[in-house]
C-alpha atoms as a PDB file:
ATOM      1  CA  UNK A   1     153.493 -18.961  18.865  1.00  0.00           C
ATOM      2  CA  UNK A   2     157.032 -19.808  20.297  1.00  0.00           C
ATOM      3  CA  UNK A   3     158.000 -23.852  20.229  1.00  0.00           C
ATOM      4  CA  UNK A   4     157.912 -25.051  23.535  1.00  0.00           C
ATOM      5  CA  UNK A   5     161.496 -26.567  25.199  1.00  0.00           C
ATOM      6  CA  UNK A   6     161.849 -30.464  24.448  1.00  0.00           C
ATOM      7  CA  UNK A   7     163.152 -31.563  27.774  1.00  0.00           C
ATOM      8  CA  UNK A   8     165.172 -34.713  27.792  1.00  0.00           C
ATOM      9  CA  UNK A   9     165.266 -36.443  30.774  1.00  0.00           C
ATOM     10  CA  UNK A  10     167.358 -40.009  30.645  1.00  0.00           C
ATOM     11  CA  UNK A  11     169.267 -42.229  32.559  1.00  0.00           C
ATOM     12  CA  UNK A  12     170.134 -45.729  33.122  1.00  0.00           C
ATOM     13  CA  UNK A  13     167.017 -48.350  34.034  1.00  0.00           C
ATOM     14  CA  UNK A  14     166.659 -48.234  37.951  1.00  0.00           C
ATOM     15  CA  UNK A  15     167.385 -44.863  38.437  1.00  0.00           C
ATOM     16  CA  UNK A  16     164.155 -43.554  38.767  1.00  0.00           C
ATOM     17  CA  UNK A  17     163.298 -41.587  36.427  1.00  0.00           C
ATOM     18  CA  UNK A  18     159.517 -42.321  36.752  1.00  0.00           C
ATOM     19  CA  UNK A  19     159.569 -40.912  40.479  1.00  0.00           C
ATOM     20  CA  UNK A  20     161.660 -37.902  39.877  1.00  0.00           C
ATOM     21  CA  UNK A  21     159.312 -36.856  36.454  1.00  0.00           C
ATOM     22  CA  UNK A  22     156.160 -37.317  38.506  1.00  0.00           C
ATOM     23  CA  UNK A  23     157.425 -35.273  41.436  1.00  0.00           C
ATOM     24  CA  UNK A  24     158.456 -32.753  38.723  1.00  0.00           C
ATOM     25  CA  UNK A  25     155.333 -32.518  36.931  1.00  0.00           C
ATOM     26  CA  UNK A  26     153.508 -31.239  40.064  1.00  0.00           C
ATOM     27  CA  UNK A  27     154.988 -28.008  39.461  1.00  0.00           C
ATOM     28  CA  UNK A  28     152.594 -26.669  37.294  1.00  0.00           C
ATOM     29  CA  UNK A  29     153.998 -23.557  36.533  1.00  0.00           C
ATOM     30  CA  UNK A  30     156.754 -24.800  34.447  1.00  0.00           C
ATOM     31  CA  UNK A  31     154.114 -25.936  32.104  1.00  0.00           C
ATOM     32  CA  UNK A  32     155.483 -28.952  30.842  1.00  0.00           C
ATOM     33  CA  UNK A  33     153.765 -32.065  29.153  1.00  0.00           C
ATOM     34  CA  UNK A  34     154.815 -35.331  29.593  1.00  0.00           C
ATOM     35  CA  UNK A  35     154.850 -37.089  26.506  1.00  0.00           C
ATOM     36  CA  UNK A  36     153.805 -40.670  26.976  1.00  0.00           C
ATOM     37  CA  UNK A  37     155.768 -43.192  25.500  1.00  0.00           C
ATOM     38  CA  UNK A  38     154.632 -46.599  23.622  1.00  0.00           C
ATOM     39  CA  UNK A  39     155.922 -49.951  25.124  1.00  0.00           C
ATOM     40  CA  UNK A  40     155.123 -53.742  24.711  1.00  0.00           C
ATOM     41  CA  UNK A  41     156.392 -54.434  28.395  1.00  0.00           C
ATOM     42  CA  UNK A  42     154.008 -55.065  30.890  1.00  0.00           C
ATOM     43  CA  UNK A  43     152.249 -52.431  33.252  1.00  0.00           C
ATOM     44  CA  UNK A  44     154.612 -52.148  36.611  1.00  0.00           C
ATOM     45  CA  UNK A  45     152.834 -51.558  39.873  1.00  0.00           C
ATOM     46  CA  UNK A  46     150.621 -48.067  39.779  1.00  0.00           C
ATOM     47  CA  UNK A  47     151.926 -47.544  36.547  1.00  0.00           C
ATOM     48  CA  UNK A  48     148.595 -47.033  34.481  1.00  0.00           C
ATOM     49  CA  UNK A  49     148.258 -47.382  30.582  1.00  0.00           C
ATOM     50  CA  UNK A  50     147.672 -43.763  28.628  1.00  0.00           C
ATOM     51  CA  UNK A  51     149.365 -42.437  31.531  1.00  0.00           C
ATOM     52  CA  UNK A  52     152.816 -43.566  32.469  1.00  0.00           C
ATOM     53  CA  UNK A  53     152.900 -45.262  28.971  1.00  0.00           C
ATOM     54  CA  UNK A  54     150.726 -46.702  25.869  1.00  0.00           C
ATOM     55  CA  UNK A  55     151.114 -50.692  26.582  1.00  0.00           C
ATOM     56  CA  UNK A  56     150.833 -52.225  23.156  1.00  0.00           C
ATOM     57  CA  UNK A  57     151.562 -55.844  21.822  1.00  0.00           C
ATOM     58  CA  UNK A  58     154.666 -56.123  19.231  1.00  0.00           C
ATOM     59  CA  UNK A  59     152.257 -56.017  16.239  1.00  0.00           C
ATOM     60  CA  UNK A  60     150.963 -52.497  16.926  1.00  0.00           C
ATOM     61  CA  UNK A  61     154.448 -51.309  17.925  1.00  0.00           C
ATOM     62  CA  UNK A  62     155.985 -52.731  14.488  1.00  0.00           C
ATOM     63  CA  UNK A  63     153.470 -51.412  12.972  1.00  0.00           C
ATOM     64  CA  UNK A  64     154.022 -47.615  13.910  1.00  0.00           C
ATOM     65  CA  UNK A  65     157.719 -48.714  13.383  1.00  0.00           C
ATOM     66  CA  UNK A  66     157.203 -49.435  10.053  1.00  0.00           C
ATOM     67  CA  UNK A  67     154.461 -46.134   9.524  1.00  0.00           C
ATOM     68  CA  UNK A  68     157.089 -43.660  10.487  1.00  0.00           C
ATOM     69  CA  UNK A  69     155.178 -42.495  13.690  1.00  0.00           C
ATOM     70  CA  UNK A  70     158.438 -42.429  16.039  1.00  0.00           C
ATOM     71  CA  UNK A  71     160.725 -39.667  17.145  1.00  0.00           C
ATOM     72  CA  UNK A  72     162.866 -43.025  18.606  1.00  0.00           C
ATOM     73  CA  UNK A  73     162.547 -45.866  19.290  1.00  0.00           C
ATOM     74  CA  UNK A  74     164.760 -48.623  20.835  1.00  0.00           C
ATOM     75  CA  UNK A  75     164.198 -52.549  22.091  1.00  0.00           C
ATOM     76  CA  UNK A  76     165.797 -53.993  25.172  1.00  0.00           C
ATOM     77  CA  UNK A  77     165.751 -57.091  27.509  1.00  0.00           C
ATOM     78  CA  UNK A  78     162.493 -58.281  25.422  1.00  0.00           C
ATOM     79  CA  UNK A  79     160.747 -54.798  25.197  1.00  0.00           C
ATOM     80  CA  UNK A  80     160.361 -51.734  22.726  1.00  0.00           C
ATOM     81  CA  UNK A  81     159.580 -48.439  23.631  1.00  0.00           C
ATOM     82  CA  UNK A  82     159.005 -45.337  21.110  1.00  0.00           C
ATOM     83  CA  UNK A  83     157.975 -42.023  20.989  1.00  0.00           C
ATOM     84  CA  UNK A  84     155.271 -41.029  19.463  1.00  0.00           C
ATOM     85  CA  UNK A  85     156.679 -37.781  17.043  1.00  0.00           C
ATOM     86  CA  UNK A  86     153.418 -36.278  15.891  1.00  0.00           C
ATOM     87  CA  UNK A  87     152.516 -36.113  19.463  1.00  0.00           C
ATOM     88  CA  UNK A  88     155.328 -34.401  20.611  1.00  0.00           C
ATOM     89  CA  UNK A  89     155.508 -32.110  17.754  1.00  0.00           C
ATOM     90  CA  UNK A  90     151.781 -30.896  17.934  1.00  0.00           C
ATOM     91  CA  UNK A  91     152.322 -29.961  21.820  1.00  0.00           C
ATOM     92  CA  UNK A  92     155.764 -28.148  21.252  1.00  0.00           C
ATOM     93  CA  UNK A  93     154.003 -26.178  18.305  1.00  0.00           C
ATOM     94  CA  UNK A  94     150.873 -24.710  20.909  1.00  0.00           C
ATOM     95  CA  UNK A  95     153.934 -23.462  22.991  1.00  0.00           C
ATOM     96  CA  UNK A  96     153.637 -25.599  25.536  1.00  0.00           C
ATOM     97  CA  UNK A  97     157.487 -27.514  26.824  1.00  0.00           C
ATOM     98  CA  UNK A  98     157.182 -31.061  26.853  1.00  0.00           C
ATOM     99  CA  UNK A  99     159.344 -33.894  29.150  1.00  0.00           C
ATOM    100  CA  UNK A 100     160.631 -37.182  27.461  1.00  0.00           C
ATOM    101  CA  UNK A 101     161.138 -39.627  29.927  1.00  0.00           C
ATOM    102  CA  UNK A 102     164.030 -42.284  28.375  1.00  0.00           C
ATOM    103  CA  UNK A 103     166.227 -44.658  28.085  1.00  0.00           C
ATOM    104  CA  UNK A 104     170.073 -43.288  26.963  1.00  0.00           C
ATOM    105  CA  UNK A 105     170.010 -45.051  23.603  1.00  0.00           C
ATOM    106  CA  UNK A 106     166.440 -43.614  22.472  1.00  0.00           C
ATOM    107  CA  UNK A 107     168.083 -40.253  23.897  1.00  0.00           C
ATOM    108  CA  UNK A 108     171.171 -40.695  21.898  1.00  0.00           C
ATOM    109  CA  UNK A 109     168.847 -40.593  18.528  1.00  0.00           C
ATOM    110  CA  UNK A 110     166.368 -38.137  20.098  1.00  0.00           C
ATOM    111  CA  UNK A 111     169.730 -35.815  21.044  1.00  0.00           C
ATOM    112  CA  UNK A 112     170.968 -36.703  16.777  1.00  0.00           C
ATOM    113  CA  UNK A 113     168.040 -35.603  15.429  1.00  0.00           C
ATOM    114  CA  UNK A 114     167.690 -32.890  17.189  1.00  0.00           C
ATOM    115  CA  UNK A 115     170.901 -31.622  16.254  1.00  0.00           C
ATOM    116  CA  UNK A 116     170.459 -32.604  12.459  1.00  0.00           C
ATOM    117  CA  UNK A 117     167.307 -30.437  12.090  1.00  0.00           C
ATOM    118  CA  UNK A 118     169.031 -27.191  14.057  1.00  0.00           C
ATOM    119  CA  UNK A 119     166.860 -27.231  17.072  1.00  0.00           C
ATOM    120  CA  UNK A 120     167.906 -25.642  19.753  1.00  0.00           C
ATOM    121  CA  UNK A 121     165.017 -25.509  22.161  1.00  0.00           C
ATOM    122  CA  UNK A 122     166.281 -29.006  23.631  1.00  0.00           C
ATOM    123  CA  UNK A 123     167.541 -29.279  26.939  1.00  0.00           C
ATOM    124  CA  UNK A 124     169.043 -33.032  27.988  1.00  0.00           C
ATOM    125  CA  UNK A 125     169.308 -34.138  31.634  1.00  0.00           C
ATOM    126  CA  UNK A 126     171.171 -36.908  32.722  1.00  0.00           C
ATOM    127  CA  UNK A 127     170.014 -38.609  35.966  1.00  0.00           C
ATOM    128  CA  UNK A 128     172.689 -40.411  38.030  1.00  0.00           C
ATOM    129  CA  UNK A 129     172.086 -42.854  40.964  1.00  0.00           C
ATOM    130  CA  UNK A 130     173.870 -42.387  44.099  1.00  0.00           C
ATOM    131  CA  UNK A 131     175.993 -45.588  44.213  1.00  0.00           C
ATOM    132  CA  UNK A 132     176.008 -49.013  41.610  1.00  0.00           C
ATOM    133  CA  UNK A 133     174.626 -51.066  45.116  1.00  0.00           C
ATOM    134  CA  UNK A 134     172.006 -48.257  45.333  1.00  0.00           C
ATOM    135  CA  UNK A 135     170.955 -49.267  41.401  1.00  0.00           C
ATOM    136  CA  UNK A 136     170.938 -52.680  41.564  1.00  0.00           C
ATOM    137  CA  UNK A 137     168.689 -52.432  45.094  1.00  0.00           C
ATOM    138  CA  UNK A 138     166.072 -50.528  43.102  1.00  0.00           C
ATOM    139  CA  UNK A 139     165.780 -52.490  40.441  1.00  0.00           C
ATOM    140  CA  UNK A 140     165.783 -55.509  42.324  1.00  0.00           C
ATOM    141  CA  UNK A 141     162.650 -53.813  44.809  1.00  0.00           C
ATOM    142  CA  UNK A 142     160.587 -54.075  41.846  1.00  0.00           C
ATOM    143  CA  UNK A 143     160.672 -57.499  41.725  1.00  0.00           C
ATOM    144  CA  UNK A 144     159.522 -58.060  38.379  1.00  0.00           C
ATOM    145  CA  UNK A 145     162.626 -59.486  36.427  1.00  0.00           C
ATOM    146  CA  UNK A 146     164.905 -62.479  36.743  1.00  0.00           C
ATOM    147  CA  UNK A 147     168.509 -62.465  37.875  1.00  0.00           C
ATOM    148  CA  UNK A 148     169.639 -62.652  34.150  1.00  0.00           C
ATOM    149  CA  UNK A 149     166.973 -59.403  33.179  1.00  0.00           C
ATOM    150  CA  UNK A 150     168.850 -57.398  36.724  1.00  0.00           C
ATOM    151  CA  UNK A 151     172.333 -58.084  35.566  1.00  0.00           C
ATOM    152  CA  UNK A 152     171.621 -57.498  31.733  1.00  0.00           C
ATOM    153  CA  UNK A 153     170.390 -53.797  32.870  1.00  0.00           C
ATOM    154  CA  UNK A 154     173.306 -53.576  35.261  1.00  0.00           C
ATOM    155  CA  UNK A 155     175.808 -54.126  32.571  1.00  0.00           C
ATOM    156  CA  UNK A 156     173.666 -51.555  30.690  1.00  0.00           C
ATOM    157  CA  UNK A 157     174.040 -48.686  33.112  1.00  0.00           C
ATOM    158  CA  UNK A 158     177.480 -49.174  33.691  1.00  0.00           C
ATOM    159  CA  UNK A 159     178.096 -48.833  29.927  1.00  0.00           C
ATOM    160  CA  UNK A 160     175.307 -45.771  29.877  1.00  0.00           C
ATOM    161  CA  UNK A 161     176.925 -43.799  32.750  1.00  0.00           C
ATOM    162  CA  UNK A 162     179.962 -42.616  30.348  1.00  0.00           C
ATOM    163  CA  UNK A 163     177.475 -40.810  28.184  1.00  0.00           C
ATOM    164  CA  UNK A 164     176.189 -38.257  30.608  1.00  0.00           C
ATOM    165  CA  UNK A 165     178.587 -35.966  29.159  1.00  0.00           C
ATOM    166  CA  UNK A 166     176.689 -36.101  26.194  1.00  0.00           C
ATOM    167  CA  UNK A 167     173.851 -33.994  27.935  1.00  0.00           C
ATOM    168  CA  UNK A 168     173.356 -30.411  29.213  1.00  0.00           C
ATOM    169  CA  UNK A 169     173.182 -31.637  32.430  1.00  0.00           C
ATOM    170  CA  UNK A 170     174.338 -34.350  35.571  1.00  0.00           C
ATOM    171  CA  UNK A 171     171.408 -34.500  38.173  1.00  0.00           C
ATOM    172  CA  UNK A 172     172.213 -37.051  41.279  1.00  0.00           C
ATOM    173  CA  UNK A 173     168.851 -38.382  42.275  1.00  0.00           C
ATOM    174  CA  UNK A 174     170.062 -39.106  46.053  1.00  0.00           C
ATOM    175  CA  UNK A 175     166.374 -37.740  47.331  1.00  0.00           C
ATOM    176  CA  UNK A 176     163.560 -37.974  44.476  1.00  0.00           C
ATOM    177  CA  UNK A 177     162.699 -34.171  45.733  1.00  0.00           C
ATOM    178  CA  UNK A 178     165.885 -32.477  46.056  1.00  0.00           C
ATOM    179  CA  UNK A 179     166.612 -33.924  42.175  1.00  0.00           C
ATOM    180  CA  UNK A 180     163.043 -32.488  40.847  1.00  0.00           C
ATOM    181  CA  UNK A 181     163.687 -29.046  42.268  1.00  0.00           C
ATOM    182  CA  UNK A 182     167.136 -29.230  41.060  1.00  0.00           C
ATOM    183  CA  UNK A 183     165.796 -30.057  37.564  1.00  0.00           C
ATOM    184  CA  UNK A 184     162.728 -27.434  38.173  1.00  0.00           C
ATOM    185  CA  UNK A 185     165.297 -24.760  38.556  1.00  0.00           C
ATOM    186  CA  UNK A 186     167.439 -25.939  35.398  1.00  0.00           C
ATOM    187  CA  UNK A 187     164.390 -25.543  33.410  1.00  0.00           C
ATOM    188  CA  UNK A 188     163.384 -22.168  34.462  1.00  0.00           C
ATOM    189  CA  UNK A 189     166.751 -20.860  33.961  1.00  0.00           C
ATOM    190  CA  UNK A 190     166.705 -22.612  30.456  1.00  0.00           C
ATOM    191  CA  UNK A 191     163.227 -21.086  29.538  1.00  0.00           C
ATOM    192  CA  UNK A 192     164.439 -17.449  31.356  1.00  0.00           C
ATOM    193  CA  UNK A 193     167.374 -17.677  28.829  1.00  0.00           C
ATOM    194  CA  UNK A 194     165.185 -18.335  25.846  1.00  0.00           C
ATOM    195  CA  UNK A 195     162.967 -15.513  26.764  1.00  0.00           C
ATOM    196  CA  UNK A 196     165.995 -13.150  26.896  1.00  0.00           C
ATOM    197  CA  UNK A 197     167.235 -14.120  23.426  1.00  0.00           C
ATOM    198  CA  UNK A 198     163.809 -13.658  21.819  1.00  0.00           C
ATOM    199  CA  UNK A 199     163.469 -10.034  23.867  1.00  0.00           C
ATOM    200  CA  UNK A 200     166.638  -8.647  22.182  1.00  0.00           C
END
């Protein structure tokens, strides 16, 4: 069976990522898994554990740190997040395309890897937010981190932003829908393309 596409999709914190991959993953014909990352922060509002992520206490994260068990992981502002690699490896081998949804650095290693081991069924988005006062109002609206936490992820993006070159592709997410069927279309043509190599 053909490996499935591993479809990147990153950006800096506040962008909203979340809303654009769940708007995305409605379109079930693209056939894409979302691969579920492991984090030690705490659940956000209607985010739900085993579905948006796998909320874990720093023991069981070092612990799968230390086993081996992550395609990346990074720590920032207080939090880890990783991604589990047998996961993402067992679903790519049935075929099937699956969507990481993270930060730039864990891209960055995800992107190295990737490259190291000769795969080329990756495709990397990079998701940019309309303005820096449009940023900073979204990740204030969620109104779950102090000043210090908003400004530390500010900095962040502002340092983030210059890597979008790095990826395949610069999505604006002005309007959550207009980016997901911008992003639907990049991954048809990216799975059209694969199909025409493996045809000839």
């Amino acid at each position: 069976m053909k490996q499935g596409l591993l479809i990147i999709l990153s950006g800096p914190s506040g962008v909203g990522k979340g809303a654009v991959r769940r708007a995305l993953m409605e379109n079930k014909d693209l056939d894409i898994v979302y691969s579920i990352s492991m984090t030690t922060r705490a659940p956000r509002r209607l985010e739900q554990n085993g579905v948006d992520y796998f909320f874990v206490d720093e023991e069981t994260f070092q612990k799968n740190v230390e086993e081996g068990n992550f395609l990346e992981y990074v720590s920032f502002v207080g939090h880890s997040y990783g991604t589990p690699k047998q996961y993402v490896d067992s679903l790519r081998n049935e075929g099937k395309n699956v969507l990481l949804e993270i930060e730039v650095q864990g891209a960055t290693q995800v992107l190295k890897k990737m490259k190291e081991l000769g795969d080329k069924n990756v495709v990397s988005i990079f998701l940019l937010p309309p303005s820096w006062p449009d940023l900073e109002k979204r990740i204030r609206k969620r109104r779950t981190e102090t000043e210090d936490v908003i400004k530390k992820r500010m900095d962040k993006a502002r340092s983030e932003i210059k890597e979008m070159f790095n990826y395949d592709y610069q999505v604006l997410n002005d309007i959550v829908p207009r980016a997901a069927t911008e992003i639907k279309s990049i991954i048809e043509s990216e799975i059209d393309k694969r199909k025409d190599v493996s045809a000839c």
